[in-house]
N, C-alpha and C. Protein backbone atom coordinates (compact mmCIF):
# COMPACT_ATOMS: atom_id res chain seq x y z
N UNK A 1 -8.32 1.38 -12.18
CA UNK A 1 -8.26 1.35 -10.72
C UNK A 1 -6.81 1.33 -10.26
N UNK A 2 -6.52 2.11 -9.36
CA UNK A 2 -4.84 1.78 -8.49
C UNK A 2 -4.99 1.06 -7.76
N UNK A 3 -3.73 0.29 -8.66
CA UNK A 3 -3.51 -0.97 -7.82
C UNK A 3 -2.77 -0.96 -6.36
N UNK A 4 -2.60 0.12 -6.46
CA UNK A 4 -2.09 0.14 -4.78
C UNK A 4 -3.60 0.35 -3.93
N UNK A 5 -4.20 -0.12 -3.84
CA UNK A 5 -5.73 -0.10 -3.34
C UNK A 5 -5.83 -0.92 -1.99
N UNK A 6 -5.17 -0.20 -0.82
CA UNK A 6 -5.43 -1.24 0.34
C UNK A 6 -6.69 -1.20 0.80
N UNK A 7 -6.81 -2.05 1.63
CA UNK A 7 -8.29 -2.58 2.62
C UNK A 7 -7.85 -1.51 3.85
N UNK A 8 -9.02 -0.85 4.50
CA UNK A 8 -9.32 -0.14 5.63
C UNK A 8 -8.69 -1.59 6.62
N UNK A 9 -8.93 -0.95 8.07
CA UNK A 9 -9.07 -2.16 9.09
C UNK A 9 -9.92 -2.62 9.43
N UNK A 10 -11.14 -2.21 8.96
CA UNK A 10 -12.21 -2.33 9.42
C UNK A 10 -12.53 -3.77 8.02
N UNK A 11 -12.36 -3.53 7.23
CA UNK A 11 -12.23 -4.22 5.47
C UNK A 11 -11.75 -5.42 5.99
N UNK A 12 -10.06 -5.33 6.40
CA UNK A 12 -9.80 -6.46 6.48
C UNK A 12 -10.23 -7.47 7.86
N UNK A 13 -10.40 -6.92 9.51
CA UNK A 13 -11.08 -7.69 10.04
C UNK A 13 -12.41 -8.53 9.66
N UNK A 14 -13.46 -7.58 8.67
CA UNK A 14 -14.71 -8.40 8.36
C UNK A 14 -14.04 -9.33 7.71
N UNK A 15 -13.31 -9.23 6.55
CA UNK A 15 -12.95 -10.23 5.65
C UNK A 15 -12.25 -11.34 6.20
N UNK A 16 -11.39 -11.80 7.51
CA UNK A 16 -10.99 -12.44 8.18
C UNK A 16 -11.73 -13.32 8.70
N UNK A 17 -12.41 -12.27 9.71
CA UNK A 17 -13.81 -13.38 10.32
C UNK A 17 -14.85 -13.63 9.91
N UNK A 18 -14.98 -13.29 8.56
CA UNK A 18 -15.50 -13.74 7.93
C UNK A 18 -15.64 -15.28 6.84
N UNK A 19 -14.14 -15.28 6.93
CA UNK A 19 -13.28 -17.00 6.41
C UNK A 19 -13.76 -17.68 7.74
N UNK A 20 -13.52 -17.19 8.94
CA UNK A 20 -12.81 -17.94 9.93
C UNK A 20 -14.43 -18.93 10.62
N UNK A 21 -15.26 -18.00 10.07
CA UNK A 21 -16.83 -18.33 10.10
C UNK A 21 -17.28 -19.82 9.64
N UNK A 22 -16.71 -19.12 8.18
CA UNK A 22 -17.79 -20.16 7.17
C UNK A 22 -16.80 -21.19 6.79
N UNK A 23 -15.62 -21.30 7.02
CA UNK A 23 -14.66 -22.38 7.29
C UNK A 23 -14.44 -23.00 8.28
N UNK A 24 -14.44 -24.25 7.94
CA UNK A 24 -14.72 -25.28 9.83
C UNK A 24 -13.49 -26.43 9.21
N UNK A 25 -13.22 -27.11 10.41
CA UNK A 25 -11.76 -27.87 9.94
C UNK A 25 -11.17 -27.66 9.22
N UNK A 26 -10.35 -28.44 8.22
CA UNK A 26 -8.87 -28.05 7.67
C UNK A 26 -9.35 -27.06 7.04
N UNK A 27 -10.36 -26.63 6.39
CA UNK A 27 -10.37 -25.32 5.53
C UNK A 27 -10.35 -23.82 6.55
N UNK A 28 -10.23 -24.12 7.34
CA UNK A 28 -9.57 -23.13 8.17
C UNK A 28 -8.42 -22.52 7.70
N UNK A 29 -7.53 -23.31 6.94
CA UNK A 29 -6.34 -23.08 6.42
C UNK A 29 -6.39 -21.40 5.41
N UNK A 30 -7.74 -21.51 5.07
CA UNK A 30 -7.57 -20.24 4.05
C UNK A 30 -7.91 -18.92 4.95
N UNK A 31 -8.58 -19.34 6.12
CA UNK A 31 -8.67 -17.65 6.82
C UNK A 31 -7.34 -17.49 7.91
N UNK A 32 -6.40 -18.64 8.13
CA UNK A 32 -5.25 -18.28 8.51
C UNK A 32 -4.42 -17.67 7.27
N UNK A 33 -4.43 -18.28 6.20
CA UNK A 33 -3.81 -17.77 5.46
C UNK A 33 -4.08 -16.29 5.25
N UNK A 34 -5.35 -15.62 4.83
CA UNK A 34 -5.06 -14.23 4.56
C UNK A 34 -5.15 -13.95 6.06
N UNK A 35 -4.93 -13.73 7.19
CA UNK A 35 -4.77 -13.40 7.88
C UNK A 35 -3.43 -12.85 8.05
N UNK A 36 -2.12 -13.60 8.13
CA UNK A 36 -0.92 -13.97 7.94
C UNK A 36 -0.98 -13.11 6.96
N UNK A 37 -1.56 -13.00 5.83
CA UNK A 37 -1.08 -12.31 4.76
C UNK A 37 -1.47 -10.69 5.10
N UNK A 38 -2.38 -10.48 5.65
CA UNK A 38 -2.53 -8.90 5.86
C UNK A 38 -1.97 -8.51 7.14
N UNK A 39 -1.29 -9.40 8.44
CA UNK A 39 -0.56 -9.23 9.24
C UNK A 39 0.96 -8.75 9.08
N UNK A 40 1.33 -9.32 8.11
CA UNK A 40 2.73 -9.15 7.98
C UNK A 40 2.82 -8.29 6.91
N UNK A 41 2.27 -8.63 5.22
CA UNK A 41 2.92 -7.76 3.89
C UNK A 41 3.45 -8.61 3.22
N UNK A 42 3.89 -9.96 3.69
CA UNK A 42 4.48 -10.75 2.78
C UNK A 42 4.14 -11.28 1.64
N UNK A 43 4.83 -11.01 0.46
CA UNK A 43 4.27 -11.64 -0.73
C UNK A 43 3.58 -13.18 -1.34
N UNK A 44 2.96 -13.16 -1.90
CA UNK A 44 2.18 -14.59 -2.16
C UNK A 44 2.92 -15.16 -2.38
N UNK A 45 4.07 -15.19 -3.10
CA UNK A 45 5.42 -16.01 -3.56
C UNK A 45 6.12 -16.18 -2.32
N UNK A 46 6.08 -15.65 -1.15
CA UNK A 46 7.14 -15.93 -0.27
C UNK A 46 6.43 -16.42 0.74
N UNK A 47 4.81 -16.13 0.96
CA UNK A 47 4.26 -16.96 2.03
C UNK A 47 3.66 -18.49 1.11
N UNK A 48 4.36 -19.19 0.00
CA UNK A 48 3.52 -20.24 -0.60
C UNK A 48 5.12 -21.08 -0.18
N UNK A 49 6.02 -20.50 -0.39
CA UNK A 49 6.92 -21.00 -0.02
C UNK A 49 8.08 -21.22 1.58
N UNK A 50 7.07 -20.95 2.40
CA UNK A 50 7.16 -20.43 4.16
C UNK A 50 6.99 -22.09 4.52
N UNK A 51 7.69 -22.30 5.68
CA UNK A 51 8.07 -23.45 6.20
C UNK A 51 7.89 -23.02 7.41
N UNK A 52 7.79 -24.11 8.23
CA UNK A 52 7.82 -24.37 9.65
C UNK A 52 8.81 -24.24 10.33
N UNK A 53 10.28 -24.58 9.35
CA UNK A 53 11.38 -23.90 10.00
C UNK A 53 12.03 -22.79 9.66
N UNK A 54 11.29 -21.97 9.13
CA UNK A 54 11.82 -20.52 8.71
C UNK A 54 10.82 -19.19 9.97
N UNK A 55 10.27 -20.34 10.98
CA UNK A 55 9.22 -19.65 11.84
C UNK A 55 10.97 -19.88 12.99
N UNK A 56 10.76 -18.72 13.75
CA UNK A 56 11.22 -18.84 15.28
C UNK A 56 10.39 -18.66 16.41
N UNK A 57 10.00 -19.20 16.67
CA UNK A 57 8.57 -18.92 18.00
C UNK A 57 9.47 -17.93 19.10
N UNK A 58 10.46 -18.94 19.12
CA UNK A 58 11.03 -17.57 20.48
C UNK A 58 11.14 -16.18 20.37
N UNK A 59 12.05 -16.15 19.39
CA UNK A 59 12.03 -14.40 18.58
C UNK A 59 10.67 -13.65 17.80
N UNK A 60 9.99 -14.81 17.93
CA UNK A 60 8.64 -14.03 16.87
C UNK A 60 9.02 -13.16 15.79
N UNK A 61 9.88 -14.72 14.98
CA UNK A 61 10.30 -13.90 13.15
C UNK A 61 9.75 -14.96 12.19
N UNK A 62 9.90 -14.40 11.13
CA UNK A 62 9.48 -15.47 10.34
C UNK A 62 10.85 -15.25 9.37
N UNK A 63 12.00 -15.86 8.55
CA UNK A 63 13.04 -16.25 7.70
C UNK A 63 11.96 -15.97 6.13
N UNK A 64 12.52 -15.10 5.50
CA UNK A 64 12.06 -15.10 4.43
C UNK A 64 13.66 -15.43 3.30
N UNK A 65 13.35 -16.19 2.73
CA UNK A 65 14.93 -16.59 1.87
C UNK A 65 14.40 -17.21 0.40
N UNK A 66 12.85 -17.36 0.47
CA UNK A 66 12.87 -18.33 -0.95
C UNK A 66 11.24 -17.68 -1.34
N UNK A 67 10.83 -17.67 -2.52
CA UNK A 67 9.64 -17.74 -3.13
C UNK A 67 9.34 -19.11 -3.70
N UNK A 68 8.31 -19.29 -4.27
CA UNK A 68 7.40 -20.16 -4.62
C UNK A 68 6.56 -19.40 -5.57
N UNK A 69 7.23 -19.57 -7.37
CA UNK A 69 6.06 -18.95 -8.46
C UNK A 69 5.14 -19.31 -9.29
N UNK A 70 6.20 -20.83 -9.62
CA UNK A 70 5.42 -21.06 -11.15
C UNK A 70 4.64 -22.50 -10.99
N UNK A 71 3.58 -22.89 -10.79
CA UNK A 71 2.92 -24.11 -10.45
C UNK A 71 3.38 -25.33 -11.23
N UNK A 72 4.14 -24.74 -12.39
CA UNK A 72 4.52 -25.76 -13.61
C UNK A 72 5.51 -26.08 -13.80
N UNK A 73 6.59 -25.78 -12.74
CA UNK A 73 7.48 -26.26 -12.45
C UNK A 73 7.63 -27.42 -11.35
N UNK A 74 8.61 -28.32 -10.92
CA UNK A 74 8.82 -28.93 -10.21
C UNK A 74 9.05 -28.29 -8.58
N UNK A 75 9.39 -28.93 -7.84
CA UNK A 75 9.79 -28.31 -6.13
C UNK A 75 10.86 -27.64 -6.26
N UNK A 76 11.54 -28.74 -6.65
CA UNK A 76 13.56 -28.16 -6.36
C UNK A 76 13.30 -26.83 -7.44
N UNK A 77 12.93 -26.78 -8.46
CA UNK A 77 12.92 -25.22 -9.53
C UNK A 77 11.84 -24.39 -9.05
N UNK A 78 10.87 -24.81 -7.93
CA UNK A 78 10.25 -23.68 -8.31
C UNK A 78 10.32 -22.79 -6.51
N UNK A 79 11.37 -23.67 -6.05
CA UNK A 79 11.48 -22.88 -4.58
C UNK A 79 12.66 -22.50 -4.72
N UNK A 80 12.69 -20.64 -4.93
CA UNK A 80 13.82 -20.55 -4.86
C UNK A 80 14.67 -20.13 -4.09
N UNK A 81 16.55 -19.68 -4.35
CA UNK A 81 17.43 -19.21 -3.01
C UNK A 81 17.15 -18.16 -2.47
N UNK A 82 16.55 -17.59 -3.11
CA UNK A 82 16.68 -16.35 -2.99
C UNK A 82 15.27 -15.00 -3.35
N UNK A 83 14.72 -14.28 -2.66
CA UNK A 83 13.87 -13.42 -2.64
C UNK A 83 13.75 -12.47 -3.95
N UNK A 84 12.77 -11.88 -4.03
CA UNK A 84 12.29 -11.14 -5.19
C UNK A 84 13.70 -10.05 -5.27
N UNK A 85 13.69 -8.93 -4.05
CA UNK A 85 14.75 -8.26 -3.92
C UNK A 85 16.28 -9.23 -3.42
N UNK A 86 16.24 -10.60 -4.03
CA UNK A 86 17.85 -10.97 -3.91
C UNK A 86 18.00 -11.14 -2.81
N UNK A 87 17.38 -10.46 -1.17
CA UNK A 87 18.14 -10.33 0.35
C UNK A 87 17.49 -11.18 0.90
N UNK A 88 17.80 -11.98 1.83
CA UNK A 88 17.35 -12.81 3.06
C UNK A 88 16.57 -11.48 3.42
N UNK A 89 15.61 -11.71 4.33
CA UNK A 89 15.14 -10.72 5.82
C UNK A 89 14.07 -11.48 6.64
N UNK A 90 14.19 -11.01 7.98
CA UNK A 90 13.29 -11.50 9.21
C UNK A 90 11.91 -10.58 9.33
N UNK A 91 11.37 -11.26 8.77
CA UNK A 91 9.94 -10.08 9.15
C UNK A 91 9.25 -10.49 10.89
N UNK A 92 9.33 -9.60 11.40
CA UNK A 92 9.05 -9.26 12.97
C UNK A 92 7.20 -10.31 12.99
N UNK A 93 6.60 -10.79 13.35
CA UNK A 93 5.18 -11.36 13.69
C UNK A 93 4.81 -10.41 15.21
N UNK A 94 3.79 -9.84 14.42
CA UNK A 94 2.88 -9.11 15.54
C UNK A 94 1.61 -10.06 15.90
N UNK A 95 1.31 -10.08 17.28
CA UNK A 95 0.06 -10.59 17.53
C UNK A 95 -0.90 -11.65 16.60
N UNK A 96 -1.35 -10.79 16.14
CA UNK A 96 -2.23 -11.20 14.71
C UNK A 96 -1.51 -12.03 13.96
N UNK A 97 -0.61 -12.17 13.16
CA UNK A 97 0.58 -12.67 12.41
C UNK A 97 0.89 -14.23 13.17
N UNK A 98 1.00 -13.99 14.73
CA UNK A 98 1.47 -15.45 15.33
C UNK A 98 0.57 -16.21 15.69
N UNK A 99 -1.21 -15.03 15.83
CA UNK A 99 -2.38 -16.06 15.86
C UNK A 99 -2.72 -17.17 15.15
N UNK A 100 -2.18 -16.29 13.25
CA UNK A 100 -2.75 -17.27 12.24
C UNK A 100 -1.83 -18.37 12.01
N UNK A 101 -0.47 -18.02 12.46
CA UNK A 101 0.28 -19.32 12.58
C UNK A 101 -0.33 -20.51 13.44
N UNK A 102 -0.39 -20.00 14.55
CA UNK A 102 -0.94 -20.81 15.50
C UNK A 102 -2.10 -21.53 15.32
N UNK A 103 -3.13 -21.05 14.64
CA UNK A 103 -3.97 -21.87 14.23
C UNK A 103 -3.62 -22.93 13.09
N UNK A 104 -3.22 -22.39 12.15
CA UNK A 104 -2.15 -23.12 10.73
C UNK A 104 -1.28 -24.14 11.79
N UNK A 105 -1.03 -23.98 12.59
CA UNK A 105 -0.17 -25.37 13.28
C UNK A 105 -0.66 -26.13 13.39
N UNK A 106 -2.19 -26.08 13.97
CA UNK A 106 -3.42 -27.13 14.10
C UNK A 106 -3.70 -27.94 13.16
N UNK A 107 -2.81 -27.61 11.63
CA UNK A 107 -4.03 -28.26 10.64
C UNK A 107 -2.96 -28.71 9.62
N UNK A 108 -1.60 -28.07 9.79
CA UNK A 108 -0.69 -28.44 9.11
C UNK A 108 0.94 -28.78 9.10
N UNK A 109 1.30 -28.67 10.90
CA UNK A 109 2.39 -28.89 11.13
C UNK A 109 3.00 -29.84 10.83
N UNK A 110 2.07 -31.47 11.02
CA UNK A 110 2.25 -32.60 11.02
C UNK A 110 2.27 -33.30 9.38
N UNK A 111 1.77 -32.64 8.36
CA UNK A 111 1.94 -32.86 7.31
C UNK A 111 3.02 -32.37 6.50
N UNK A 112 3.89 -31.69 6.67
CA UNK A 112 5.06 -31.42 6.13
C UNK A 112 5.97 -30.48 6.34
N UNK A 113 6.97 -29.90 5.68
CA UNK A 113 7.65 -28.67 6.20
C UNK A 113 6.71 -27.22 5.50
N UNK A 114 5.88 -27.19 4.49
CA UNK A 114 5.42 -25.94 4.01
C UNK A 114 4.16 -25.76 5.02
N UNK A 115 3.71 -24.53 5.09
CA UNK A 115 2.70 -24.01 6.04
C UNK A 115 0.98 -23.84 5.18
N UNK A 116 1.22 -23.63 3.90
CA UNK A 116 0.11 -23.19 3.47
C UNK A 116 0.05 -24.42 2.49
N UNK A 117 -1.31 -25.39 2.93
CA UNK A 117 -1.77 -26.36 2.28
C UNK A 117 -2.67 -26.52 2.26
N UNK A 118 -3.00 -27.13 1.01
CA UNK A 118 -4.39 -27.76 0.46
C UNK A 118 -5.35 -28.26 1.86
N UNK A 119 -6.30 -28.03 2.02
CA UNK A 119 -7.17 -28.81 3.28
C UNK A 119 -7.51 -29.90 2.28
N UNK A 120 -7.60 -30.18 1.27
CA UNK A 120 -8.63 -31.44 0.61
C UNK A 120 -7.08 -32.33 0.18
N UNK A 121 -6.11 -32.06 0.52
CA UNK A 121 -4.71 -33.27 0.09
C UNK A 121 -4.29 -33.43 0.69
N UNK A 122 -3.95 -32.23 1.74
CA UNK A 122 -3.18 -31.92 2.73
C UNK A 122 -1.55 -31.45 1.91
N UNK A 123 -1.47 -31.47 0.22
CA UNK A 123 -0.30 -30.91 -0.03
C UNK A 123 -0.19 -29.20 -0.44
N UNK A 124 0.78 -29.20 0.04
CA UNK A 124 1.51 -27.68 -0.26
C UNK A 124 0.94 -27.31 -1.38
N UNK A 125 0.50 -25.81 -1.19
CA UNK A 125 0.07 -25.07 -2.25
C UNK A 125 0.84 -24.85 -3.54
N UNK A 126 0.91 -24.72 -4.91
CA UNK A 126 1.95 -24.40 -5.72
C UNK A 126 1.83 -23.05 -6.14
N UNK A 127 0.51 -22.49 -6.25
CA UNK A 127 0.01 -21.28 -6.64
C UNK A 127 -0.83 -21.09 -5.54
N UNK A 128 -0.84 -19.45 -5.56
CA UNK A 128 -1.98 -18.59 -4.79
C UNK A 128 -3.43 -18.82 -5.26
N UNK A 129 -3.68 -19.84 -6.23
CA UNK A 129 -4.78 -19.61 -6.83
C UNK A 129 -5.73 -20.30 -5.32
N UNK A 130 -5.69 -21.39 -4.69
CA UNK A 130 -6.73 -21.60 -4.18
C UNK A 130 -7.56 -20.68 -3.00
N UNK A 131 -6.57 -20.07 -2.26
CA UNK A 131 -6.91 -19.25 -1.38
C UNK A 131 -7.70 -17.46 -2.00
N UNK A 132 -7.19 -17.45 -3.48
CA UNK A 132 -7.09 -16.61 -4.18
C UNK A 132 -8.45 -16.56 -4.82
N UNK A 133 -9.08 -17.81 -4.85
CA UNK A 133 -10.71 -18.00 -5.43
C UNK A 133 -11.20 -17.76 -4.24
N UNK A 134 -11.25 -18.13 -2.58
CA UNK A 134 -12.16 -18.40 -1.83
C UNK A 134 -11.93 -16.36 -1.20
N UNK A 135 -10.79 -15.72 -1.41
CA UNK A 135 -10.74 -14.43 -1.08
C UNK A 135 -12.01 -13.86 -1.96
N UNK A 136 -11.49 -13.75 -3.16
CA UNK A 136 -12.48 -13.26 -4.34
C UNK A 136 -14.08 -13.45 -3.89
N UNK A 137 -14.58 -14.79 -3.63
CA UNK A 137 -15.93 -14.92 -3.08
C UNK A 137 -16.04 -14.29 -1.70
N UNK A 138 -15.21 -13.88 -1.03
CA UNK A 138 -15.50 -13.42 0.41
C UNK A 138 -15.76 -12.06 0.16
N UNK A 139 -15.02 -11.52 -0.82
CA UNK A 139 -15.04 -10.05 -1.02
C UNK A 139 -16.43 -9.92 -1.36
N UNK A 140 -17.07 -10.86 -2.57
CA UNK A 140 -18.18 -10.43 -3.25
C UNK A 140 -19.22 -10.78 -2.00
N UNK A 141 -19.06 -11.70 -1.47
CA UNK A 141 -20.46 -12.33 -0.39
C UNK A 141 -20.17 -10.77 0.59
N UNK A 142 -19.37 -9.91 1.14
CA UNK A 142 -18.92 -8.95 1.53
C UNK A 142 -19.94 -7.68 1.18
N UNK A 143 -19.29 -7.65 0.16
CA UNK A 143 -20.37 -6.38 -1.17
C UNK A 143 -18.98 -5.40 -0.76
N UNK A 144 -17.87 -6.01 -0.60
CA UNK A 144 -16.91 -5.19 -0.85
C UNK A 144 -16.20 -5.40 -2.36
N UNK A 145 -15.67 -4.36 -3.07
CA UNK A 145 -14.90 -3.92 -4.30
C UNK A 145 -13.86 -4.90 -4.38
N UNK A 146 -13.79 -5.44 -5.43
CA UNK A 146 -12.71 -6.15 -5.90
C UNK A 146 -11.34 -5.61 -5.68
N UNK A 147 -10.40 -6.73 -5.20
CA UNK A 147 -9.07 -6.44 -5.08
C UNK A 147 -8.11 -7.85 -4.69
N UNK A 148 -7.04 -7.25 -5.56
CA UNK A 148 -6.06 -8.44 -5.31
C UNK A 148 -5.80 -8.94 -4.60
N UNK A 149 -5.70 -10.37 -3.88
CA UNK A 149 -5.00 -10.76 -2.85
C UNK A 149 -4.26 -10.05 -2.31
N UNK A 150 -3.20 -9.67 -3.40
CA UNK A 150 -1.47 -9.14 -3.25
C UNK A 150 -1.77 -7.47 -2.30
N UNK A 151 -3.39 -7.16 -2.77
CA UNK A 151 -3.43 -6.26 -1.88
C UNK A 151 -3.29 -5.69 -0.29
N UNK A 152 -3.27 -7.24 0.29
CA UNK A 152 -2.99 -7.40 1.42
C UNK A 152 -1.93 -6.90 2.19
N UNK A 153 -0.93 -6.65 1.23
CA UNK A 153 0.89 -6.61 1.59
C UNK A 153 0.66 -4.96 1.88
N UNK A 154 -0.87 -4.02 0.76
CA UNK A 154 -0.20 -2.57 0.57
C UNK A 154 -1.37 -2.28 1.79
N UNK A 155 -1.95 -3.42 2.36
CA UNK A 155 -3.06 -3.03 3.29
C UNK A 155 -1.70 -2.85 4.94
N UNK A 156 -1.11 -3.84 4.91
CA UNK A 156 0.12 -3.92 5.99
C UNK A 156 1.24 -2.44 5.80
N UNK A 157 1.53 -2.43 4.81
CA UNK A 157 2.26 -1.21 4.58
C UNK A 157 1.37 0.10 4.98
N UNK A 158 0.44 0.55 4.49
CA UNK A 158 -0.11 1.81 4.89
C UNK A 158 -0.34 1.78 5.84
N UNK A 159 -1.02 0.64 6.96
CA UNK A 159 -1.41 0.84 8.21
C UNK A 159 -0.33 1.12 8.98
N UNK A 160 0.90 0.51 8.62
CA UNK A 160 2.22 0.79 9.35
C UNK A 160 2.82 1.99 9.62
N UNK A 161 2.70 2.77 8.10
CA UNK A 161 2.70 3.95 7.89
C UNK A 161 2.17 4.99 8.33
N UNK A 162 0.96 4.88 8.74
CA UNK A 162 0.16 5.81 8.73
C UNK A 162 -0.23 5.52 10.32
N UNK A 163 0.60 4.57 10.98
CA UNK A 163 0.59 4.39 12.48
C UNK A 163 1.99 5.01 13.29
N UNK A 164 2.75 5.99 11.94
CA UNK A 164 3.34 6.64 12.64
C UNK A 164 4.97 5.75 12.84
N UNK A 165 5.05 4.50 12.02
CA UNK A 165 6.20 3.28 12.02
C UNK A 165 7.39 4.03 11.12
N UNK A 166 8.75 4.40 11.45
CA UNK A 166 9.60 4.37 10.61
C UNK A 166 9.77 3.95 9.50
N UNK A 167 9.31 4.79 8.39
CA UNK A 167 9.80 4.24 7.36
C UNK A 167 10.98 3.17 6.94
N UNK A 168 11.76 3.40 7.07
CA UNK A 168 13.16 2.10 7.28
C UNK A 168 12.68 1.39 7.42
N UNK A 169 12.38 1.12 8.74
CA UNK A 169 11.68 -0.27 9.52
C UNK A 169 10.85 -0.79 8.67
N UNK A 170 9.74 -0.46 8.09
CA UNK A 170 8.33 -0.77 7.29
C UNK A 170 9.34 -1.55 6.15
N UNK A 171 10.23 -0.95 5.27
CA UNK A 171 10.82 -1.27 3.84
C UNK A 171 11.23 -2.59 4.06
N UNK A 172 12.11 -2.35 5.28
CA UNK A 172 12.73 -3.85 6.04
C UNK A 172 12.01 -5.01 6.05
N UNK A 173 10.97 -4.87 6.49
CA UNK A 173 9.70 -5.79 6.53
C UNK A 173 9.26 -6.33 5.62
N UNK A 174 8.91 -5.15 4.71
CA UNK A 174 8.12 -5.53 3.28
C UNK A 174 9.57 -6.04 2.29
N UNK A 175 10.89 -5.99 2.43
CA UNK A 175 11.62 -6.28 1.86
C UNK A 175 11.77 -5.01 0.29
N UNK A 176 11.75 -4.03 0.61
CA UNK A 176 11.72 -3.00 -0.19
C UNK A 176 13.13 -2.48 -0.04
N UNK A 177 13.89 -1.72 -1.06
CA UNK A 177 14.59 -0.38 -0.64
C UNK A 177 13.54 0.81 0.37
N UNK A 178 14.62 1.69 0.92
CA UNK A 178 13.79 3.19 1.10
C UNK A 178 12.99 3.70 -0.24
N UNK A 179 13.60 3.67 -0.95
CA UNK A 179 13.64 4.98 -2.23
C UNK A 179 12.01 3.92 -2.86
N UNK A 180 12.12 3.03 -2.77
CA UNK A 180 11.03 1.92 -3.49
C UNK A 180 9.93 2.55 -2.37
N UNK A 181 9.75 2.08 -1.01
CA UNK A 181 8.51 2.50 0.12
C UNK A 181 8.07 3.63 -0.39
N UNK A 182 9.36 4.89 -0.05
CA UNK A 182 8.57 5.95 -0.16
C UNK A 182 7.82 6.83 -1.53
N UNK A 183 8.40 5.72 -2.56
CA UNK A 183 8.16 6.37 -3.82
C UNK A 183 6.57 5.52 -3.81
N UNK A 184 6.37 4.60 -3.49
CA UNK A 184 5.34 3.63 -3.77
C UNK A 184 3.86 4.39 -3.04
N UNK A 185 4.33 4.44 -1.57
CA UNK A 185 3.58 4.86 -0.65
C UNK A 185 3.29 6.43 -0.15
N UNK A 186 4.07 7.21 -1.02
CA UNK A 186 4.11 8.52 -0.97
C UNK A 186 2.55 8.86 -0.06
N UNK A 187 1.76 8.93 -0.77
CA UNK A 187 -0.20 9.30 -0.64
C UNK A 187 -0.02 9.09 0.63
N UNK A 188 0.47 7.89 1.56
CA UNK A 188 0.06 7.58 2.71
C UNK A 188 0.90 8.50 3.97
N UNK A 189 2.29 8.60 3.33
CA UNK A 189 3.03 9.30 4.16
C UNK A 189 2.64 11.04 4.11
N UNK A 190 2.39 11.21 3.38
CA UNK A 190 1.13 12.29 3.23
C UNK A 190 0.27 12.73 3.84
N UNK A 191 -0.32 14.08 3.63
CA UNK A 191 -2.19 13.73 4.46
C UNK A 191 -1.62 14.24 5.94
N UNK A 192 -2.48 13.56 6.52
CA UNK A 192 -2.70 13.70 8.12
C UNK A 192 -1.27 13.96 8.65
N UNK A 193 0.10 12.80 8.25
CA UNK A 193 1.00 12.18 8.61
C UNK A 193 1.57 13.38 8.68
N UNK A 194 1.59 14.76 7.44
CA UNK A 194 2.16 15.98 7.65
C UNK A 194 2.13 17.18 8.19
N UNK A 195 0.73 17.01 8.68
CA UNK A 195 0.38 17.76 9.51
C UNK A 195 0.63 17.41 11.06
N UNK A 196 0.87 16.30 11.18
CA UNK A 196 1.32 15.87 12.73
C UNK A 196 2.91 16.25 12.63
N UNK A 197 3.57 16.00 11.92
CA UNK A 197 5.00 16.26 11.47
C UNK A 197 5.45 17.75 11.37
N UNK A 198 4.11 18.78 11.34
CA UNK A 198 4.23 19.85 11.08
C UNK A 198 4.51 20.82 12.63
N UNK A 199 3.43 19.64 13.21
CA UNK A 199 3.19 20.12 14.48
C UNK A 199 4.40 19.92 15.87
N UNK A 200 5.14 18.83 15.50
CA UNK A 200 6.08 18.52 16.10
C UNK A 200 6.71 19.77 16.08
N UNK A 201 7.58 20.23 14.41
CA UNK A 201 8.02 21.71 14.67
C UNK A 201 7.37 22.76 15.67
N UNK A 202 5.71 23.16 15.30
CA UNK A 202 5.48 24.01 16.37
C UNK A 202 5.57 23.99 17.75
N UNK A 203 5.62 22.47 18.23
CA UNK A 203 5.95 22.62 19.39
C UNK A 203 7.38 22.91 20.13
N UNK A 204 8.31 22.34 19.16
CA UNK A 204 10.08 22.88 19.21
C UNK A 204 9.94 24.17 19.14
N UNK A 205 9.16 24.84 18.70
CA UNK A 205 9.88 26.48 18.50
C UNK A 205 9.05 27.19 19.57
N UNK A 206 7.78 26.68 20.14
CA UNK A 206 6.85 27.00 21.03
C UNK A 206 8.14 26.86 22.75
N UNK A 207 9.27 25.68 22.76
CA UNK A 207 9.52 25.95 23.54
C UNK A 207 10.81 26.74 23.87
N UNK A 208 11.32 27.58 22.55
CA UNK A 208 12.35 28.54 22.81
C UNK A 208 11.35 29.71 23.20
């Protein structure tokens, strides 16, 4: 199977309100979480390690500067300076993205600086695994096809893509090079995307 296998929109709304259903108090926490996660693209390592002050409400960004990998490590080793690609970046929060915060404020502001926590401790996640079991059962109670969490990030990327978003911009986001997006996402920039691209020309030469 390719693992670049995103969710339709249609995929990922059921699968959303579908958490947001059968989760009532703090376990709410897991349908904000993939929410957040198919809003933005951000990696499981960088949304386990997302804080309350790496949010700007005014600017509607979120500070990405550290991951969160190995459960078997301690705090101070396992949050680190620095991102998968090495760079700080501000990923932009659309709509959707500042909803699931907003609800995640309800259930976990007051318990510490990390955002994605346990509903049964109230502590910070160390691994993707818990949200990562209750996805897996949503998919199957679904009768949708198995797929990675992490798939979430290539579900944000194609829709971006294929909504016509600057490439640049998209890489920025996802914390990619260019040469990485477009080599990754080629299929998507593809298709339809070139034939609209095609058409732009005909209309430039339609008006000499």
């Amino acid at each position: 199977m390719n693992s670049y296998d995103p969710f339709t929109i249609e995929e990922a709304e059921k699968t959303i309100d579908y958490l947001y259903n059968k989760y009532n108090a703090n376990e709410k926490i897991y349908a904000t979480y993939i929410q957040f996660a198919f809003w933005t693209g951000m990696r499981t390592s960088e949304m386990l390690a997302l804080t309350w002050k790496d949010i700007d409400w005014n600017r509607g960004v979120a500070m990405v500067s550290k991951t969160r990998t190995d459960g078997k490590l301690n705090l101070q080793t396992k949050t680190k300076t620095k991102t998968k690609t090495k760079k700080n970046r501000e990923v932009l929060l659309n709509d959707r993205a500042q909803e699931a915060l907003q609800e995640a404020k309800k259930l976990t502001c007051q318990l510490g600086e990390e955002i994605f926590r346990s509903p049964r401790t109230g502590d910070a996640w160390l691994t993707d695994k818990p949200p990562r079991v209750v996805f897996t059962a949503a998919l199957q109670a679904l009768g949708m096809r198995h797929r990675r969490t992490y798939n979430t990030r290539h579900t944000y990327a194609t829709q971006c893509l294929m909504a016509g978003m600057a490439p640049a911009f998209v890489a920025n986001q996802l914390g990619h090079s260019i040469i990485v997006l477009l080599t990754t996402y080629a299929k998507w920039l593809n298709g339809e995307e070139s034939y609209r691209e095609m058409e732009k020309l005909k209309l430039t030469l339609e008006k000499k």
